[in-house]
Structures are given as C-alpha cells and as structure tokens.
N, C-alpha and C. Protein backbone atom coordinates (compact mmCIF):
# COMPACT_ATOMS: atom_id res chain seq x y z
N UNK A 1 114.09 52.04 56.52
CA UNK A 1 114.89 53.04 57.06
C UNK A 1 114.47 53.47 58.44
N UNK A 2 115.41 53.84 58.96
CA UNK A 2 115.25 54.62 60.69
C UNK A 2 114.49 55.87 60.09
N UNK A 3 114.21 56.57 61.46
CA UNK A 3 113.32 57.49 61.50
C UNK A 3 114.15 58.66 62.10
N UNK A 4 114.55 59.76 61.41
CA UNK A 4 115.04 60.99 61.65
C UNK A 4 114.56 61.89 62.98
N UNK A 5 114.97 61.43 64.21
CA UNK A 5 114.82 62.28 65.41
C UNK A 5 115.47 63.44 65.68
N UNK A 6 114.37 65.06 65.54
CA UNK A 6 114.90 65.85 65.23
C UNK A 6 115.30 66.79 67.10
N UNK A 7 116.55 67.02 66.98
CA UNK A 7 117.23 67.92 68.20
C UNK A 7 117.04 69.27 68.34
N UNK A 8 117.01 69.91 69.42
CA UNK A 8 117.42 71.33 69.65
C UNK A 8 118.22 71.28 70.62
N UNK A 9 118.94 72.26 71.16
CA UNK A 9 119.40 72.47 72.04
C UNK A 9 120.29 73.78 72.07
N UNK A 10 120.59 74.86 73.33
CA UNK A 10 121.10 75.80 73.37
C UNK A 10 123.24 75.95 72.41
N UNK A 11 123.17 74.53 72.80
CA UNK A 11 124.86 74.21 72.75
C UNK A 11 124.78 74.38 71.00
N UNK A 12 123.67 73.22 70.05
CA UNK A 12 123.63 73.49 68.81
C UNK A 12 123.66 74.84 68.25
N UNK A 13 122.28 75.44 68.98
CA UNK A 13 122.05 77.09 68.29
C UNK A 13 123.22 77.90 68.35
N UNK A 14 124.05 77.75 69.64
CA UNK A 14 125.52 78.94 69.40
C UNK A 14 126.49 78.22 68.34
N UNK A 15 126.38 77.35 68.12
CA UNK A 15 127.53 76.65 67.35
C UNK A 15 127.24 77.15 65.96
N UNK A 16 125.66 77.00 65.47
CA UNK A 16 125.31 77.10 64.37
C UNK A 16 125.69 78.66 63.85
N UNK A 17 125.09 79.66 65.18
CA UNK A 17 125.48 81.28 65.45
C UNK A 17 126.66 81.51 64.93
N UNK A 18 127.58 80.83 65.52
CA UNK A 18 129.12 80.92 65.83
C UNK A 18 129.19 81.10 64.62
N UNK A 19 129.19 79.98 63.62
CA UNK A 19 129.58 79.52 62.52
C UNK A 19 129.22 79.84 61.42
N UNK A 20 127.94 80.35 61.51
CA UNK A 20 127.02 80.67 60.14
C UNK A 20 126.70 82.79 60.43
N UNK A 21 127.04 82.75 61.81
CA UNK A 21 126.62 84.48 61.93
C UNK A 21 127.43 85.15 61.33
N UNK A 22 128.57 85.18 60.81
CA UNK A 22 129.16 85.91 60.11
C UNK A 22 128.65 86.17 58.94
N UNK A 23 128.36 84.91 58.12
CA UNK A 23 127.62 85.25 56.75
C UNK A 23 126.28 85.94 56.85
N UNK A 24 125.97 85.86 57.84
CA UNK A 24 124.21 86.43 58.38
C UNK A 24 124.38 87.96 59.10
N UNK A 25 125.23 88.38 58.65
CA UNK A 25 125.72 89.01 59.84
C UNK A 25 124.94 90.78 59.26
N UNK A 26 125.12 90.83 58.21
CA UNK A 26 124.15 92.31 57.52
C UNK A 26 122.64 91.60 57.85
N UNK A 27 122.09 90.82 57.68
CA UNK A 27 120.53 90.77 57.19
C UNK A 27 120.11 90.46 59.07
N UNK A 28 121.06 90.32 60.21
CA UNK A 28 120.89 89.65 61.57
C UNK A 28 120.86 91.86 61.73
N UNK A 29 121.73 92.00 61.45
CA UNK A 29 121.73 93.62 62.21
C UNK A 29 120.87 94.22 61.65
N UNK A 30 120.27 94.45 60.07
CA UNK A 30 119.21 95.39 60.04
C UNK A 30 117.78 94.31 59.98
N UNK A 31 117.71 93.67 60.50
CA UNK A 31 116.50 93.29 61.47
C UNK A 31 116.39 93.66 62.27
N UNK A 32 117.37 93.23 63.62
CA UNK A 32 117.45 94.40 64.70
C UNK A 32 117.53 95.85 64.80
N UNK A 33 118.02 96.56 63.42
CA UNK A 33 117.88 98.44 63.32
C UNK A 33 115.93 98.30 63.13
N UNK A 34 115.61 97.39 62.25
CA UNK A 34 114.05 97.67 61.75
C UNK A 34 112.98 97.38 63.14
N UNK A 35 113.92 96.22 63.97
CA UNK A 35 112.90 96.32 65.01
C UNK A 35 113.28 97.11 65.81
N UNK A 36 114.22 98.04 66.18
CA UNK A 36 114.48 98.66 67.18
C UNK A 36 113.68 99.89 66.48
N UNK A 37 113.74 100.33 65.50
CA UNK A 37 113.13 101.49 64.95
C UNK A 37 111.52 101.27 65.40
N UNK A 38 110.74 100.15 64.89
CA UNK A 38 110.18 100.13 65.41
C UNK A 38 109.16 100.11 66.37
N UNK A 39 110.25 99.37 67.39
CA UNK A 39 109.83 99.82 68.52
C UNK A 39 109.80 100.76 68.94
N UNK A 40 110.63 101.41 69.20
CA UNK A 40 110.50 103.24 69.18
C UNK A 40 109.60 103.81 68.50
N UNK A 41 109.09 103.54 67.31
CA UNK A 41 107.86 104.12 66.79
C UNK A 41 106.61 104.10 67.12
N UNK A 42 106.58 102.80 67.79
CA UNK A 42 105.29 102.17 68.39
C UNK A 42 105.08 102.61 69.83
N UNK A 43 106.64 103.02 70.76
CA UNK A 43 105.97 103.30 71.72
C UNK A 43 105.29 104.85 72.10
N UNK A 44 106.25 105.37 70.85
CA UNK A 44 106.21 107.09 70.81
C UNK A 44 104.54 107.13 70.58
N UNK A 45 104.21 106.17 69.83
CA UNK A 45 102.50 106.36 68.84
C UNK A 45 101.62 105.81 70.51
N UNK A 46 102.13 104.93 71.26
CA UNK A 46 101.43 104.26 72.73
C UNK A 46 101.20 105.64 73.12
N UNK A 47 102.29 105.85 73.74
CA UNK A 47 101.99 107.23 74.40
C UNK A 47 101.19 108.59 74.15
N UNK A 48 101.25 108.70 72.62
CA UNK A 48 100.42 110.09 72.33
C UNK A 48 99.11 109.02 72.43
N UNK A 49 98.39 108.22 72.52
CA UNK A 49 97.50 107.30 72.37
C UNK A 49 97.06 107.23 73.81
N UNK A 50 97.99 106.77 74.78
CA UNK A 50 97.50 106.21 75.87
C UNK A 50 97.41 107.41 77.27
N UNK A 51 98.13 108.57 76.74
CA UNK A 51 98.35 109.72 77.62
C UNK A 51 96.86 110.31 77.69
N UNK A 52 96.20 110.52 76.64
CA UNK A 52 94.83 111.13 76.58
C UNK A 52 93.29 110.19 77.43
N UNK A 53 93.66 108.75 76.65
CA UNK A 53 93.34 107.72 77.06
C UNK A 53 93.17 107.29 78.82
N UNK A 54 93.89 107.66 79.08
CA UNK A 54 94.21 107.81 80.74
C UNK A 54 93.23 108.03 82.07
N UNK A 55 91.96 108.94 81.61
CA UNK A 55 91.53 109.66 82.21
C UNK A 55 90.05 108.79 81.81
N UNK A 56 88.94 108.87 82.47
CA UNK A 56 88.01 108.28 82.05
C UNK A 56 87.08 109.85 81.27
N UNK A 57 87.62 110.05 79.93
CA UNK A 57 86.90 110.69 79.05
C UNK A 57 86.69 110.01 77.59
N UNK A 58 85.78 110.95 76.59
CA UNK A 58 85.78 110.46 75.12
C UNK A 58 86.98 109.84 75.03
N UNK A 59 88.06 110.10 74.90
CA UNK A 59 89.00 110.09 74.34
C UNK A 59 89.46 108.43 74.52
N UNK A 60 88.89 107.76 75.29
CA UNK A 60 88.88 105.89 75.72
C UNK A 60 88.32 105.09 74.30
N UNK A 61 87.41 106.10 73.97
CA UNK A 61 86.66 104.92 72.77
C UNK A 61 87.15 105.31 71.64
N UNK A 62 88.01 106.29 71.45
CA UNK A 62 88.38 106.04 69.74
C UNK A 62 89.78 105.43 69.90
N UNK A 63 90.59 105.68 70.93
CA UNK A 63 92.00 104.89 71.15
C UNK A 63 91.75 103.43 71.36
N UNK A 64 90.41 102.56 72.06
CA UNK A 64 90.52 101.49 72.39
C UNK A 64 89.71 100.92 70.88
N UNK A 65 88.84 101.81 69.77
CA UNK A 65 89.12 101.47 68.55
C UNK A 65 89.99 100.94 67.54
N UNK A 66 90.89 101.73 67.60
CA UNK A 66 92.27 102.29 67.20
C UNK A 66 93.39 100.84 67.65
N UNK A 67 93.06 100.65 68.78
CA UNK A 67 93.88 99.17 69.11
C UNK A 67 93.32 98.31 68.75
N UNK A 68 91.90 98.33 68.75
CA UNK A 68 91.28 97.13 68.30
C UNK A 68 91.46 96.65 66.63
N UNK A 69 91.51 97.62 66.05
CA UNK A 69 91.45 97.75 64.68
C UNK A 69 92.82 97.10 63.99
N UNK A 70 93.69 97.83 64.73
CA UNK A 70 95.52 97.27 64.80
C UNK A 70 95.47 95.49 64.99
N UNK A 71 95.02 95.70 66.55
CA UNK A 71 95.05 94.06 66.75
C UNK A 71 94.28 92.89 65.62
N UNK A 72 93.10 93.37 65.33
CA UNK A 72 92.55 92.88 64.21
C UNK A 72 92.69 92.38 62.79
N UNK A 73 93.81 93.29 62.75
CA UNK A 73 94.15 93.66 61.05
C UNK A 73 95.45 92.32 60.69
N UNK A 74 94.79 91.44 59.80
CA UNK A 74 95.86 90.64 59.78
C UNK A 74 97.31 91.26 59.12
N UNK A 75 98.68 91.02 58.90
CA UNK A 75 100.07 91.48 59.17
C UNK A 75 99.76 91.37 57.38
N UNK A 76 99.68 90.65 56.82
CA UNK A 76 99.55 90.92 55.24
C UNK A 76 98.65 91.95 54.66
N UNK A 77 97.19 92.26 55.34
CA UNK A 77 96.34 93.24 54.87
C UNK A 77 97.28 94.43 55.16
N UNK A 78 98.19 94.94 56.34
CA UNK A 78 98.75 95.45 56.88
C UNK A 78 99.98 95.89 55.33
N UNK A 79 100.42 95.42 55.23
CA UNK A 79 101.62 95.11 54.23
C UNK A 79 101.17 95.83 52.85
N UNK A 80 100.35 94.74 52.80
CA UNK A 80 99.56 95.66 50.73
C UNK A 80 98.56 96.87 51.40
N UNK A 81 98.40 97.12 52.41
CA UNK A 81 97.31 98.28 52.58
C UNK A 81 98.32 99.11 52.91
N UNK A 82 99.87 99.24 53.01
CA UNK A 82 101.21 100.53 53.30
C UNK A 82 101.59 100.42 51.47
N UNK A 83 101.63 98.91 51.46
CA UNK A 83 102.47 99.43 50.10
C UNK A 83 101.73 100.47 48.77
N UNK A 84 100.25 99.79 49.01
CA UNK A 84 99.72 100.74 48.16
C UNK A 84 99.68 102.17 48.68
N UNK A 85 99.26 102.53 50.01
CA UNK A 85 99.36 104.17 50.14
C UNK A 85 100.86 104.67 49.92
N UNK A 86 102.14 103.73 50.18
CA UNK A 86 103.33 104.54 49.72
C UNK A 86 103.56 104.40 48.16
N UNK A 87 102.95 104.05 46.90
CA UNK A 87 102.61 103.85 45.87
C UNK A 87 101.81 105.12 45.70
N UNK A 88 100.97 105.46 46.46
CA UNK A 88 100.23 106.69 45.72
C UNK A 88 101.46 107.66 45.36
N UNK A 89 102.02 108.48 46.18
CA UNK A 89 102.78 109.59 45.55
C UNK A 89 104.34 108.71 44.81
N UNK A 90 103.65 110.00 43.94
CA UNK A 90 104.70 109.47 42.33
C UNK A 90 105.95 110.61 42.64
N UNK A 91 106.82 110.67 43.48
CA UNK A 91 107.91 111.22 43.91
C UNK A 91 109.00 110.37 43.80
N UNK A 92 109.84 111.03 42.94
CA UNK A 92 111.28 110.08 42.59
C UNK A 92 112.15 109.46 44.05
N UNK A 93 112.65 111.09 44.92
CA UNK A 93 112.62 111.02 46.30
C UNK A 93 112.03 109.85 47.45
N UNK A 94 110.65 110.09 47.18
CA UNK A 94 109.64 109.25 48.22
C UNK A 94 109.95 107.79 47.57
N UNK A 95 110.00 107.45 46.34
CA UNK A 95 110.08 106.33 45.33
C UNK A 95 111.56 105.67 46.18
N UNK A 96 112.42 106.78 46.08
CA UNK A 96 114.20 105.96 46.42
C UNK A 96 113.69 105.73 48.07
N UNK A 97 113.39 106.33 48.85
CA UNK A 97 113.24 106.18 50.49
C UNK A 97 112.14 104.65 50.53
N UNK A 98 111.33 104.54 49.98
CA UNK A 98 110.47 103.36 50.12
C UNK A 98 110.73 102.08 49.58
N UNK A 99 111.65 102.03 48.73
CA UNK A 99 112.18 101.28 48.13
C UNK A 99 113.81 100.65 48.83
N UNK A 100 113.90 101.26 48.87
CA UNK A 100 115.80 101.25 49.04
C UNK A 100 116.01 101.90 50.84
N UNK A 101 114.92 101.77 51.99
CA UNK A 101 115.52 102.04 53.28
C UNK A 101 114.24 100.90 53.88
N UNK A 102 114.55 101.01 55.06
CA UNK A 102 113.56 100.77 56.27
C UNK A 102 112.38 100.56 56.71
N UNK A 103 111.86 101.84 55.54
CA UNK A 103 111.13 102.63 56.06
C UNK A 103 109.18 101.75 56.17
N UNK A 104 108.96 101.04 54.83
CA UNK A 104 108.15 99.96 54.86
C UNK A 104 107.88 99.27 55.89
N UNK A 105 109.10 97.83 55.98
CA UNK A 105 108.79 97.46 57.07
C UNK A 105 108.84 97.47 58.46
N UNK A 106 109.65 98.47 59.07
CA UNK A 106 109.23 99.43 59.79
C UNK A 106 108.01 99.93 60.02
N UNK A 107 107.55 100.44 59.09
CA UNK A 107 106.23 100.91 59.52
C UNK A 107 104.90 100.02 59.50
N UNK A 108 105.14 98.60 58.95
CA UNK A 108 104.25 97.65 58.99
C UNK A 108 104.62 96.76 61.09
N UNK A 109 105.82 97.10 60.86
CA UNK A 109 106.56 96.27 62.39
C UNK A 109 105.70 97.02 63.38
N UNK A 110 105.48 98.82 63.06
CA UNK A 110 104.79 99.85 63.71
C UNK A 110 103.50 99.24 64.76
N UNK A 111 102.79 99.17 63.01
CA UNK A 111 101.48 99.08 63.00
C UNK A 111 101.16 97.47 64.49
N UNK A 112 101.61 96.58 64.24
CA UNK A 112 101.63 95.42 64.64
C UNK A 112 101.96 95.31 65.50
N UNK A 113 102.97 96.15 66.26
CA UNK A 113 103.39 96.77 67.60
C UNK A 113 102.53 97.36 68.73
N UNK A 114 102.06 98.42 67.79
CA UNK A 114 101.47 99.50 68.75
C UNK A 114 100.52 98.77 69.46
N UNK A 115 99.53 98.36 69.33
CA UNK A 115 98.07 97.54 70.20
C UNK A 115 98.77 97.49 71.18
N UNK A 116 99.81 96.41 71.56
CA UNK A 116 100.31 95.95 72.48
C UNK A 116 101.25 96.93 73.76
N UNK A 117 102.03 97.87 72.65
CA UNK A 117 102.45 98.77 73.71
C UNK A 117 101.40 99.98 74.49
N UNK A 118 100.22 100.22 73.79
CA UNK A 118 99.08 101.23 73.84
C UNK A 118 99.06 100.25 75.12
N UNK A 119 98.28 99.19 75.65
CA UNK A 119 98.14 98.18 76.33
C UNK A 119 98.89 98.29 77.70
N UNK A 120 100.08 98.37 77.42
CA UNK A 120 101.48 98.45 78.68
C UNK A 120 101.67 99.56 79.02
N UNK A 121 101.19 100.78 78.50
CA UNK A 121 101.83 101.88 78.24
C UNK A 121 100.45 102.71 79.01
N UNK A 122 99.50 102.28 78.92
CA UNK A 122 98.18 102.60 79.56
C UNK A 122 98.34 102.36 80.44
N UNK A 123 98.25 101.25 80.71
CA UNK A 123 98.22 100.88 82.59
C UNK A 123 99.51 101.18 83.22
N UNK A 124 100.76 101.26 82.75
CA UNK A 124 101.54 102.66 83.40
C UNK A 124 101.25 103.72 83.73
N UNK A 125 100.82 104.35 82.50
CA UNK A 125 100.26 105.92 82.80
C UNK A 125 99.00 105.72 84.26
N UNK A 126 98.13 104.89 84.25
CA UNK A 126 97.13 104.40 85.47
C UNK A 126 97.48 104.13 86.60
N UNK A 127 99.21 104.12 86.48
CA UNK A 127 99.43 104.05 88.07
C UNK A 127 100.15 105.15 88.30
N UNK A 128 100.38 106.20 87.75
CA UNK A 128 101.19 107.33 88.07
C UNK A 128 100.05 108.07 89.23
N UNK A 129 100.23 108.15 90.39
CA UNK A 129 99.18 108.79 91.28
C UNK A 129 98.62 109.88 90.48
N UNK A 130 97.07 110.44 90.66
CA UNK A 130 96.37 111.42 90.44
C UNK A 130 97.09 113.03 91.15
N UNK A 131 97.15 112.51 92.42
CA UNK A 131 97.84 113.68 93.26
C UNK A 131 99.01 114.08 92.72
N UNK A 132 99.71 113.01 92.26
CA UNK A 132 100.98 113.78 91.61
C UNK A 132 100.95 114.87 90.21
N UNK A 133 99.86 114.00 89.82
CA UNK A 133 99.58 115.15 88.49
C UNK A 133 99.36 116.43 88.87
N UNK A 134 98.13 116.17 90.10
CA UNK A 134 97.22 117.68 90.04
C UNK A 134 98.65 118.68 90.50
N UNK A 135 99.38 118.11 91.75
CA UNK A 135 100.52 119.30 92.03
C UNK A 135 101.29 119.78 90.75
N UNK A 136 101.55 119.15 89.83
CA UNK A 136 102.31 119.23 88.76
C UNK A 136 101.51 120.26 88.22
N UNK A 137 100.34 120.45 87.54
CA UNK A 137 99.33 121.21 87.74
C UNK A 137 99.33 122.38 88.10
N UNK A 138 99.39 122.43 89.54
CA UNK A 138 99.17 123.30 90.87
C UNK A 138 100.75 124.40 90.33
N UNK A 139 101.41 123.77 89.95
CA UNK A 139 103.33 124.36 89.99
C UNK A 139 102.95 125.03 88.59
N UNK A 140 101.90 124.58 87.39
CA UNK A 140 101.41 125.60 86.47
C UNK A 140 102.32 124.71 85.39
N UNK A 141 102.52 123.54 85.59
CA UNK A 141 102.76 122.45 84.45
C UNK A 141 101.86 121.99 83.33
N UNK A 142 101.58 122.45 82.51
CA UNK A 142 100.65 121.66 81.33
C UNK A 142 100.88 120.04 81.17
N UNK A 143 99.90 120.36 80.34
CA UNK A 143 99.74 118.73 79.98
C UNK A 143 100.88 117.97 79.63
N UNK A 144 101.67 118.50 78.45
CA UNK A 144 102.73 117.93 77.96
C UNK A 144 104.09 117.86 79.07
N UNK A 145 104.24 119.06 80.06
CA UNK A 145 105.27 118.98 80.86
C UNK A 145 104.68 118.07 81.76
N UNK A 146 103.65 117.74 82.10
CA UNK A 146 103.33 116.90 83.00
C UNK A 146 103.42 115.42 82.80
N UNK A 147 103.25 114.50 81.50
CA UNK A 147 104.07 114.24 80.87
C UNK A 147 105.50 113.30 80.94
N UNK A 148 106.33 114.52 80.43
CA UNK A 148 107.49 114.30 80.21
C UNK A 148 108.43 114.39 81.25
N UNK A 149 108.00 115.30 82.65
CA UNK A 149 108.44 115.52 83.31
C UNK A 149 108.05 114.90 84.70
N UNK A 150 107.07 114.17 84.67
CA UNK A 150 105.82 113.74 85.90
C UNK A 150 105.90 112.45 85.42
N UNK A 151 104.79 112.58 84.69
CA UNK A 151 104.13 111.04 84.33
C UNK A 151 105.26 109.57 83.75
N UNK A 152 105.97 110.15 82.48
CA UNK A 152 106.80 109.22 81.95
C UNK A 152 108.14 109.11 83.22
N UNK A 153 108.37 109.86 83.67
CA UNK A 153 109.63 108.90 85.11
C UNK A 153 109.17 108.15 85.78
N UNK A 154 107.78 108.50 85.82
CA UNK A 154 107.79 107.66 87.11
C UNK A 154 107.09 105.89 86.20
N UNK A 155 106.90 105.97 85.51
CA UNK A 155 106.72 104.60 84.47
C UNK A 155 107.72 104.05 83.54
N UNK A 156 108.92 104.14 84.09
CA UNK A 156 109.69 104.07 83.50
C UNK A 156 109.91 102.45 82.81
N UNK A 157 109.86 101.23 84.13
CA UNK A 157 109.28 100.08 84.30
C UNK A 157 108.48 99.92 82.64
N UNK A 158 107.27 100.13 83.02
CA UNK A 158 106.54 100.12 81.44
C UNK A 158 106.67 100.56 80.55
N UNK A 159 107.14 101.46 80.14
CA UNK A 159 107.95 101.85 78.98
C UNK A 159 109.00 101.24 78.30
N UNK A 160 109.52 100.70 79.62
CA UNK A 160 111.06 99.57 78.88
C UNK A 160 110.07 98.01 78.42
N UNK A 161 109.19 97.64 79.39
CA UNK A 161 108.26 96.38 78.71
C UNK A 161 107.49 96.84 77.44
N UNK A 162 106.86 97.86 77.24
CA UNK A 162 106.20 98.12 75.92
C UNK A 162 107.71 97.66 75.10
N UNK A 163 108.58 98.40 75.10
CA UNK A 163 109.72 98.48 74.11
C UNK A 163 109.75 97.50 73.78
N UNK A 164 110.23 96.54 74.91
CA UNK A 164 110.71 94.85 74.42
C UNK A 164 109.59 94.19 73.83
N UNK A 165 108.27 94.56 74.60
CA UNK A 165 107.24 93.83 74.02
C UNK A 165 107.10 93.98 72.22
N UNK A 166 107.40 95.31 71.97
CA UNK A 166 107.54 95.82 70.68
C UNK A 166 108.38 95.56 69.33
N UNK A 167 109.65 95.40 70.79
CA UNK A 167 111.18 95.08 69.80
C UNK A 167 110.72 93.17 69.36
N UNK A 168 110.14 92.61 70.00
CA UNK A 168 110.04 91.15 69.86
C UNK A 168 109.43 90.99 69.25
C-alpha cells in the first residue's frame, strides 16, 4: 500500500469550519465565554498582584512566589487541587454553580493564566513614569485612584497583550 500524506492548509480548515461549525457551534462559544472569563479574571488577579509589585519593596518576593508557584503547578494538579476545595462545602447552591456553570474551568483557565499576565502587566505598570505618579500624588490621589486613573491608561497596550496572552 501507498503511504497516507497528511495536508493542512488555511482553504481546508474554513471548509471544515464552514461545514462542521454549526454542529460545534454551543461547545466553540462557551469555550470562548470560559476563556474570555478567564481572561478577565487573570488580568484583574495581574494587576492587584503586579500594582504593589511595582515598586522595589517586600511586596516583589511573595508576588514573584506566587507566579512562580502558578507557573510550576502542572494544569492537572491544578484541576483535582480546585475540584477538591470546591467539594469541601456541602451546599446544594455551591453544589448546582460548580457543577452545572463555568465556574471550574474557569477558574483552573485563571490559575494557568495569571503567571503570564502578572509578567505583561508588570512591566507595563514599570513604564508608567515615576513623575507621573508622584503628581497624581501631589493632586492628593491615593493609591487606588492613581491606579485607575494614572497608571492603567496609560498601559493600556499591556493590558490588551496580558488579555490575549490570557484569552489564548
């Protein structure tokens, strides 16, 4: 017998899309709701992570822990180490939400995420000038308005790469 030479090509994959995405078409969209959730979870967790992180204080070595630990953790230890803590509480409620939504792997997509956006999301926050903070500061802005109102516009750039980096 001949020998089965196997193809790819962009023209195949839409055809196959075309043709087969309809039947795929629930399990194709809440993949994309679970990674978009996700991602949003992961970058919200970057930021309270990488905002403190920022500054050369304590606060570098338990966050660059914290990523390390993430990055480390293989995606299955990850998996049975959520399912059992959402297994501890014996709530009918908590029982239907963990079972029957999102919310699992989502929060395993989280976990597996975050390192990477902490990562992108840091060295954004590292280029927001110093001077711009302190005036922000100076105008009697706290930390958090400084922030939301200072820091995250002007990184806007990295914030959209954490995302994708996240959503992917």
């Amino acid at each position: 017998g001949g020998q089965c030479v196997r193809t790819w090509s962009v023209a195949t994959a839409c055809h196959n899309l075309a043709n087969n995405g309809c039947d795929r078409r629930s399990e194709l969209s809440w993949s994309i709701v679970t990674s978009g959730v996700a991602a949003s979870a992961a970058l919200v967790c970057a930021i309270a992570i990488a905002w403190p992180a920022r500054r050369r204080s304590w606060w570098q070595w338990p966050a660059l822990f914290i990523v390390a630990l993430c990055l480390a953790a293989p995606g299955p230890l990850i998996g049975l180490s959520l399912r059992w803590l959402f297994d501890l509480v014996d709530w009918p409620p908590w029982n239907f939400l963990v079972d029957n939504s999102i919310l699992a792997p989502a929060t395993a997509l989280t976990f597996r995420a975050a390192p990477l956006c902490v990562l992108v999301v840091y060295l954004g926050l590292r280029s927001v000038p110093g001077e711009t903070l302190e005036a922000a500061a100076l105008e009697g802005a706290g930390s958090i308005r400084q922030l939301l109102w200072v820091a995250l516009p002007q990184c806007r750039s990295a914030l959209l790469c954490a995302w994708l980096v996240a959503f992917a």
